[in-house]
C-alpha atoms as a PDB file:
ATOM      1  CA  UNK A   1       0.000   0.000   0.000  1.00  0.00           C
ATOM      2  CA  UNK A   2       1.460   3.347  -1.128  1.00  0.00           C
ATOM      3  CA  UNK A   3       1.450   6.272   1.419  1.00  0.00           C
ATOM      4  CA  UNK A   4      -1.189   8.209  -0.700  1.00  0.00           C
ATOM      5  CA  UNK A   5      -3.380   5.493  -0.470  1.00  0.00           C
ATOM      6  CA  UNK A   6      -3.117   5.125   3.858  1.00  0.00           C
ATOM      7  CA  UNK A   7      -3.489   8.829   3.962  1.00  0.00           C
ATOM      8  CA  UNK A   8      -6.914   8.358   1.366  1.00  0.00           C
ATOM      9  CA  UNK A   9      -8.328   5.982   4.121  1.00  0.00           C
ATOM     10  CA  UNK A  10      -7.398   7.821   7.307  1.00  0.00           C
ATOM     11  CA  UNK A  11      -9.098  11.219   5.078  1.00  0.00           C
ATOM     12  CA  UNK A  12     -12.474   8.906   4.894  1.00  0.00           C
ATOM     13  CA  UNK A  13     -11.712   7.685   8.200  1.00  0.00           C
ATOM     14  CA  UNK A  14     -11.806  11.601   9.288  1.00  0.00           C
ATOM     15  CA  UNK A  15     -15.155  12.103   7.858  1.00  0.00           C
ATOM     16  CA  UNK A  16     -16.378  10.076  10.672  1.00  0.00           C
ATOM     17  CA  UNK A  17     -15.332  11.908  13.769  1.00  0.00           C
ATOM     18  CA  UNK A  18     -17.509  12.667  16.244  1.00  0.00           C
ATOM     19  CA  UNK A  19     -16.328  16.432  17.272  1.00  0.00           C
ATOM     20  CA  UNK A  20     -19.226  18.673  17.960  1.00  0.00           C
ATOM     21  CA  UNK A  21     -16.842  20.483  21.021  1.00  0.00           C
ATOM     22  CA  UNK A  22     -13.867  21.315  18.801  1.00  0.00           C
ATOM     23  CA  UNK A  23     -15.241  21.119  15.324  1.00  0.00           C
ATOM     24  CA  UNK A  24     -11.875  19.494  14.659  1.00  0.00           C
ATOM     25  CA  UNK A  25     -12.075  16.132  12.440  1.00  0.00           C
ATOM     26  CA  UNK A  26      -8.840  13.691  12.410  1.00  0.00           C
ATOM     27  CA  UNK A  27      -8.848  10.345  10.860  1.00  0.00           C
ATOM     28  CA  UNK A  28      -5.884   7.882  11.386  1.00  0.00           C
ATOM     29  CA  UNK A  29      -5.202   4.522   9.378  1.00  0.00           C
ATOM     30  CA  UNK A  30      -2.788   1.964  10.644  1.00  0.00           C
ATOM     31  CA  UNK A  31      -1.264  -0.374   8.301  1.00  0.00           C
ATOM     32  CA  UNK A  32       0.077  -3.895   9.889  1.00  0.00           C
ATOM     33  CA  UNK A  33       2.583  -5.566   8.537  1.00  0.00           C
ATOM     34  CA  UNK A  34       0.182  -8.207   6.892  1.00  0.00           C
ATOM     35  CA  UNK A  35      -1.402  -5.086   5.092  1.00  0.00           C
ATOM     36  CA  UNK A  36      -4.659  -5.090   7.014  1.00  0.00           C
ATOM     37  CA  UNK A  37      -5.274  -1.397   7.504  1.00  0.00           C
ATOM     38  CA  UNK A  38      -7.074  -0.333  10.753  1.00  0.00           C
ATOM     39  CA  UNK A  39      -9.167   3.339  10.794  1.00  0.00           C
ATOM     40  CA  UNK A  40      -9.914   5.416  13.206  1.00  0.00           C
ATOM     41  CA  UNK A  41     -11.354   9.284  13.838  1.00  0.00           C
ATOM     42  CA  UNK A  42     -11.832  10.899  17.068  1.00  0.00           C
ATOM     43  CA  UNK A  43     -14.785  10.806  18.958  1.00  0.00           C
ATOM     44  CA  UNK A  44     -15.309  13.457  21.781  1.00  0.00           C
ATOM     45  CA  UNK A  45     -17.088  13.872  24.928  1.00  0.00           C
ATOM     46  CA  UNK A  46     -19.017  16.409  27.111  1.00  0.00           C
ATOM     47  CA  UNK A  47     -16.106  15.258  29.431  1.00  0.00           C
ATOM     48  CA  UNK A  48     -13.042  15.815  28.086  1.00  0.00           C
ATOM     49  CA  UNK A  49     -10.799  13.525  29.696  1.00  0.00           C
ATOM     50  CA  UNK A  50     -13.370  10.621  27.654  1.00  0.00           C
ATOM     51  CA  UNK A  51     -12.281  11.803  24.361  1.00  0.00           C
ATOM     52  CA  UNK A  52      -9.929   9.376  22.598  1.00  0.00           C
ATOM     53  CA  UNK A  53      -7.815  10.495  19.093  1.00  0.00           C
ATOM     54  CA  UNK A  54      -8.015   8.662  15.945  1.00  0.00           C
ATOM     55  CA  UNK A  55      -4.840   7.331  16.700  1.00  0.00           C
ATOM     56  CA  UNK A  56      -5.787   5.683  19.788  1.00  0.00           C
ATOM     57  CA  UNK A  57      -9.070   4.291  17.898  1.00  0.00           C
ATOM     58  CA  UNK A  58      -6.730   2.922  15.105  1.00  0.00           C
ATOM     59  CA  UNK A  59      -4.455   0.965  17.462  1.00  0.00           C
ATOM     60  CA  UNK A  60      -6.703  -0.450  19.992  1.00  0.00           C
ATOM     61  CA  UNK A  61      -9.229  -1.559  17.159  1.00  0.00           C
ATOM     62  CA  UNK A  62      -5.890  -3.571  15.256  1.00  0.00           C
ATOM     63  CA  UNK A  63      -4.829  -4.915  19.098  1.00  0.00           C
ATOM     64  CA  UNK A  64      -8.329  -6.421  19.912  1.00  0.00           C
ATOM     65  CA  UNK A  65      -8.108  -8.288  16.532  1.00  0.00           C
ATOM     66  CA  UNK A  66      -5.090  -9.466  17.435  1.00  0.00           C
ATOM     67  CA  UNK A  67      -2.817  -7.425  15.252  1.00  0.00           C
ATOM     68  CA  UNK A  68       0.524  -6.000  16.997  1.00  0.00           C
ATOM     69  CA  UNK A  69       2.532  -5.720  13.960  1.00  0.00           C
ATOM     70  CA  UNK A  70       2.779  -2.229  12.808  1.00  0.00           C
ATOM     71  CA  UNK A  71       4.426  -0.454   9.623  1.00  0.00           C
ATOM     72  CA  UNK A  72       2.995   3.190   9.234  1.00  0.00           C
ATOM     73  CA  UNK A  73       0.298   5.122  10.416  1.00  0.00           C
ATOM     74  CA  UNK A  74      -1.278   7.913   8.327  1.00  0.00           C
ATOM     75  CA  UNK A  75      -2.704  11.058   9.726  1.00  0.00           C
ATOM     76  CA  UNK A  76      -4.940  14.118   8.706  1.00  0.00           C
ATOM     77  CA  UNK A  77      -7.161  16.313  10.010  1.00  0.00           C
ATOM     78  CA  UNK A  78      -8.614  19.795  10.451  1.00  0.00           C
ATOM     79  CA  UNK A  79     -11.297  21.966  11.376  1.00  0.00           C
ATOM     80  CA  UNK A  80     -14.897  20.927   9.794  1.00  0.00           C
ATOM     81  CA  UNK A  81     -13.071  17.595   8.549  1.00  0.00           C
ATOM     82  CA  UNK A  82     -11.044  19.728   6.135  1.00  0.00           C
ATOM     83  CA  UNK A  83      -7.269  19.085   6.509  1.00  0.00           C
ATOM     84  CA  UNK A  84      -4.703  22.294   7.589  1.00  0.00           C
ATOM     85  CA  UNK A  85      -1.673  21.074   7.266  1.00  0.00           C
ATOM     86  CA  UNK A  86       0.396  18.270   8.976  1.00  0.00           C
ATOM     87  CA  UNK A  87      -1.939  16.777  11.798  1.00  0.00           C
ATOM     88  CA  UNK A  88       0.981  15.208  14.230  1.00  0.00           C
ATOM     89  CA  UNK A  89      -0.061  12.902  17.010  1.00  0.00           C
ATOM     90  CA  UNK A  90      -0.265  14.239  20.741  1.00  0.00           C
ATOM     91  CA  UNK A  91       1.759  13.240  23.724  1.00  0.00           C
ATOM     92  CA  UNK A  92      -1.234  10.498  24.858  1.00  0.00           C
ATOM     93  CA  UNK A  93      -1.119   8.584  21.211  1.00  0.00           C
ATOM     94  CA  UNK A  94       2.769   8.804  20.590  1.00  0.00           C
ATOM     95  CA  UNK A  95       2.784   6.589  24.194  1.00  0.00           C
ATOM     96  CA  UNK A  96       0.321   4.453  23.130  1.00  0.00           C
ATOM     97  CA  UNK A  97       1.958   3.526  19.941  1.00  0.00           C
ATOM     98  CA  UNK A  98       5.686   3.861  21.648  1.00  0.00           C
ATOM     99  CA  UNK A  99       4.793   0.434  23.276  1.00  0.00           C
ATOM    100  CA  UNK A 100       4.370  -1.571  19.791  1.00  0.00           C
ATOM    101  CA  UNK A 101       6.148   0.118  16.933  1.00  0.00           C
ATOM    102  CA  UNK A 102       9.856   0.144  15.788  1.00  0.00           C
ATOM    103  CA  UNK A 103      12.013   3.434  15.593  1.00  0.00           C
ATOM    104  CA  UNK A 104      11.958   3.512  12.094  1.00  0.00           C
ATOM    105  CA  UNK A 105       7.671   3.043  11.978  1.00  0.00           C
ATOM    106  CA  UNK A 106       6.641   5.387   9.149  1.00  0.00           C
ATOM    107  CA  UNK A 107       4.230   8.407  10.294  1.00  0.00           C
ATOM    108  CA  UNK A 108       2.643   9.775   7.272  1.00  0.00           C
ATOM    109  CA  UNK A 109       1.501  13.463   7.399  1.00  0.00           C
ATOM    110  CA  UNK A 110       0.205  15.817   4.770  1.00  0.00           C
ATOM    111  CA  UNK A 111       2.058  19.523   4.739  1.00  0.00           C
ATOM    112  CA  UNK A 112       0.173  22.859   3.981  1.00  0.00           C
ATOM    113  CA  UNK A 113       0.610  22.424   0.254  1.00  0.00           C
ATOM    114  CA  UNK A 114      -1.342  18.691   0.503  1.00  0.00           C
ATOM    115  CA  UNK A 115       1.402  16.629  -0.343  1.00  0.00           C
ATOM    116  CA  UNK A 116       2.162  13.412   1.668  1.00  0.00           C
ATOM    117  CA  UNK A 117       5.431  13.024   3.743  1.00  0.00           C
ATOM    118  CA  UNK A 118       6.591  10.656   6.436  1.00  0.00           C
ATOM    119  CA  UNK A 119       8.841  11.212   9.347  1.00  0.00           C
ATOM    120  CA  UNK A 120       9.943   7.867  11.462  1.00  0.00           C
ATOM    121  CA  UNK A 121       8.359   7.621  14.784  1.00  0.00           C
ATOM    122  CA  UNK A 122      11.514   8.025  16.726  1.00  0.00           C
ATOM    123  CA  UNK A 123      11.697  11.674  15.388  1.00  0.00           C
ATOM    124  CA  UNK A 124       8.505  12.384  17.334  1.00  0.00           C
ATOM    125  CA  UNK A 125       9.329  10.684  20.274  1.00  0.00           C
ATOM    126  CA  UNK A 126      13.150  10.389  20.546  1.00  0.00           C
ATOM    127  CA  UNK A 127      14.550   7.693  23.476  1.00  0.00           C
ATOM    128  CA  UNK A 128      10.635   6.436  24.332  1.00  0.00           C
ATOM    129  CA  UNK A 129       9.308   4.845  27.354  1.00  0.00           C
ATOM    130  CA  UNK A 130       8.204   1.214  26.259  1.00  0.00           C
ATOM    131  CA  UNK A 131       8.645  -2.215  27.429  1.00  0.00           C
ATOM    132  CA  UNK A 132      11.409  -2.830  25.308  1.00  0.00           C
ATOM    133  CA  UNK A 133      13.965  -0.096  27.355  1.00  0.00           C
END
């Protein structure tokens, strides 16, 4: 699967976010190294704290299939489920995936321009808590 086409499923994947606090859409796909591709969007709550990202939804939706074998994760998002620009994961979801990708896991992003590009996961979170340190 090419990086265009993860970032065309986590963009369908954004179109179902539940965000009627922030107005802001993200959709996240996570493609395993089998190929199966897990989506997710954010869904938000009345109380904060509930809210869980796209990325979160993606991963925990591929772990309770049994899937723990990751190779890139594509992100977008942006107010009104329009995307602005690169859409990087937050502190909570760059933990959560710390604990079952590589270093060199690809994290596609879209600039301001709309063109894909992919940074490796241990440029967003350098020396990362896990269970493998």
């Amino acid at each position: 699967m090419t990086h265009e086409e993860l970032m065309k499923a986590a963009e369908n994947a954004m179109q179902l976010a539940y965000a009627p606090y922030s107005n802001f859409k993200v959709g996240a796909a996570l493609l395993c190294g089998d190929g199966t591709v897990f989506t997710g969007c954010n869904v938000e709550n009345a109380s904060y704290g509930v809210t869980n990202c796209a990325e979160r939804t993606a991963l925990f939706k591929a772990v309770s299939e049994g899937h723990t074998d990751f190779v890139a994760i594509a992100i977008v998002g942006g107010p009104d489920g329009v995307s602005a620009g690169p859409c990087y994961p937050c502190g909570t979801c760059r933990q959560a995936l710390a604990e079952f990708v590589k270093p060199d896991f690809e994290v596609c992003l879209k600039d301001d321009a709309g063109t894909v590009f992919v940074c490796k996961f241990n440029e967003l979170l350098p020396n990362s808590f896990n269970l493998h340190n």
